[in-house]
C-alpha atoms as a PDB file:
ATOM      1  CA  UNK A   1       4.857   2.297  -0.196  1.00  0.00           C
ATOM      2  CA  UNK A   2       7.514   3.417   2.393  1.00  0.00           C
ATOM      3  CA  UNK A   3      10.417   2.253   3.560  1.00  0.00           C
ATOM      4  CA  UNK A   4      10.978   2.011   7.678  1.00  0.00           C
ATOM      5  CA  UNK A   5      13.922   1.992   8.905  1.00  0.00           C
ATOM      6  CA  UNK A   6      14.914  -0.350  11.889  1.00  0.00           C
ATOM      7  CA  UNK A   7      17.223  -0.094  15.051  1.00  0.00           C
ATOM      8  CA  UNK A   8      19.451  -3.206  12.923  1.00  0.00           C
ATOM      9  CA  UNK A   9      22.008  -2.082  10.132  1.00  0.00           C
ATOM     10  CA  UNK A  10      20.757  -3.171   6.439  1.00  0.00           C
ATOM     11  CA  UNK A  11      17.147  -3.748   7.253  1.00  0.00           C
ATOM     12  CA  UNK A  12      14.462  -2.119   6.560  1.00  0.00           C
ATOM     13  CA  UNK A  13      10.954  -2.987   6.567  1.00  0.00           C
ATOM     14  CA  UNK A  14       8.014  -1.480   3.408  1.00  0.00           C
ATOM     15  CA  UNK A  15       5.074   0.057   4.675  1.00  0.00           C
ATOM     16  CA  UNK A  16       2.064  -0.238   2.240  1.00  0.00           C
ATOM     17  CA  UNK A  17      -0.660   2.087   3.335  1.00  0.00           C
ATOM     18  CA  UNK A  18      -4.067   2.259   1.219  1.00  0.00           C
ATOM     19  CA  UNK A  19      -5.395   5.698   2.013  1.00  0.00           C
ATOM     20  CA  UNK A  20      -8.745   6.436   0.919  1.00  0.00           C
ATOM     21  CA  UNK A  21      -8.360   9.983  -0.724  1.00  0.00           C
ATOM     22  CA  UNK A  22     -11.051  11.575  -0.221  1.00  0.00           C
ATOM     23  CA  UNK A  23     -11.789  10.844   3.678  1.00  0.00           C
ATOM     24  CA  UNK A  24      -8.058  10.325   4.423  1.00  0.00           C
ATOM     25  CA  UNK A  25      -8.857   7.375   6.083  1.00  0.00           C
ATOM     26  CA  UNK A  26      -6.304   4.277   5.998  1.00  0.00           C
ATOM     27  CA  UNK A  27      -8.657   1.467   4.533  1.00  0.00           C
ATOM     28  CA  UNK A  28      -5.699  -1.167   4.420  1.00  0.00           C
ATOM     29  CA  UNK A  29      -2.335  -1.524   5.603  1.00  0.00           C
ATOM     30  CA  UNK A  30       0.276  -3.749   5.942  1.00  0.00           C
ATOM     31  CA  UNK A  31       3.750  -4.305   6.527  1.00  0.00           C
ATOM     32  CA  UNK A  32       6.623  -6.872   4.985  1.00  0.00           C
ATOM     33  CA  UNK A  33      10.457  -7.146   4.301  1.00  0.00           C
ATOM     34  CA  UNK A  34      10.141  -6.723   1.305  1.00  0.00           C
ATOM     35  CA  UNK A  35       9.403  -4.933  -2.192  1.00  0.00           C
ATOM     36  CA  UNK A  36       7.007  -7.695  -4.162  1.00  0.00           C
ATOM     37  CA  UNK A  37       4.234  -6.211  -6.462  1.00  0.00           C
ATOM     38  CA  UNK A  38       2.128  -9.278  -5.339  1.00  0.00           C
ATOM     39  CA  UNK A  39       2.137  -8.856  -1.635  1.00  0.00           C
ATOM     40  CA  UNK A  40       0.678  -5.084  -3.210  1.00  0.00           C
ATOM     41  CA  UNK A  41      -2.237  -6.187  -5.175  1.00  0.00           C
ATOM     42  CA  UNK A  42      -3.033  -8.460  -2.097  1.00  0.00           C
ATOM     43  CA  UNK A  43      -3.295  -5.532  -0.365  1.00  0.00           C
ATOM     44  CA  UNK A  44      -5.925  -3.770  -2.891  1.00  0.00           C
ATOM     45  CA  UNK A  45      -7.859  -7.098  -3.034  1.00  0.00           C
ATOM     46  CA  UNK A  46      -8.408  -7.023   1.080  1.00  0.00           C
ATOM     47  CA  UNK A  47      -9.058  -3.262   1.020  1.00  0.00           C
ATOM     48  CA  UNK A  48     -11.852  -3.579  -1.610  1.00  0.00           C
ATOM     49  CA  UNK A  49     -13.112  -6.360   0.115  1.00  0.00           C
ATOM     50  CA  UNK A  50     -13.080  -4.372   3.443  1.00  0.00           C
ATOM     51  CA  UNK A  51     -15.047  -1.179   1.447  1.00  0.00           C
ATOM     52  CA  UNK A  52     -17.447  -3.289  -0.363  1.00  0.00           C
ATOM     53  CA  UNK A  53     -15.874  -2.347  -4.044  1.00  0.00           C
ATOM     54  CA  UNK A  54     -16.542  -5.076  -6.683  1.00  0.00           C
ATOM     55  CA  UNK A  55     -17.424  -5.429 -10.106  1.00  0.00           C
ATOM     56  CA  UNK A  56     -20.905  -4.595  -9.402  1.00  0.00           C
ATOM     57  CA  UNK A  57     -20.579  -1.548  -7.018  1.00  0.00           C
ATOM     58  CA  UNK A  58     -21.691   1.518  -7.861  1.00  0.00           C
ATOM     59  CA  UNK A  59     -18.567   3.271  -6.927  1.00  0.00           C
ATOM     60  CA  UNK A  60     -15.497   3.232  -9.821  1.00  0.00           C
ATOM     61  CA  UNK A  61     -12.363   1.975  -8.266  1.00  0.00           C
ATOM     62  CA  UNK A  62      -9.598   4.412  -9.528  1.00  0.00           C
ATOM     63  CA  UNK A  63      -6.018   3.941  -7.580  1.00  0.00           C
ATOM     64  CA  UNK A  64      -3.805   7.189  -7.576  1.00  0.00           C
ATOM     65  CA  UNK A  65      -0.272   6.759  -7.318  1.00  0.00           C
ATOM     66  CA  UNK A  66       1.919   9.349  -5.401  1.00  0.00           C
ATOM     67  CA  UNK A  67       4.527  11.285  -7.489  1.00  0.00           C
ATOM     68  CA  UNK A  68       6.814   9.329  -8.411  1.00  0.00           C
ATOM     69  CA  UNK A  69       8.576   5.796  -8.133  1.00  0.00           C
ATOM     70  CA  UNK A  70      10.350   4.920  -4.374  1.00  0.00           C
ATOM     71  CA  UNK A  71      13.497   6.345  -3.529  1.00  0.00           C
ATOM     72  CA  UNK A  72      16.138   3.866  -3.954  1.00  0.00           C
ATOM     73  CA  UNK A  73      18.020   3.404  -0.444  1.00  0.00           C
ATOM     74  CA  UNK A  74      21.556   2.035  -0.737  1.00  0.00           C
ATOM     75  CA  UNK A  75      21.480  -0.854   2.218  1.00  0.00           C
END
């Protein structure tokens, strides 16, 4: 997740990018106002879905997470 920021003071806006690693291709994206593991697995739901990666595929899901939590931005 990133943070964007916007032309209006205090706002800011998360990116959530799914990247497929090994391709480096964005699978899934999405943007929202705010921080909210939910809106996250969501995300991962519609970008399985959109790579044909269930419980029966042959291919392992395995999610990598960056280094490191997101900076905290004083708004």
């Amino acid at each position: 997740m990133s943070y964007l920021l916007t032309s209006f003071k205090g706002i800011r806006l998360c990116l959530y990018p799914e990247i497929e690693l090994w391709r480096r291709k964005v699978v899934e994206s999405d943007m929202e106002n705010s921080e909210d593991p939910c809106l996250a697995a969501e995300l991962i739901s519609r970008a399985c879905l959109r790579e044909r990666i269930g419980k029966r595929s042959l291919q392992p899901l395995i999610l990598h997470a960056d280094n490191g939590n997101a900076p905290a931005l004083g708004f």
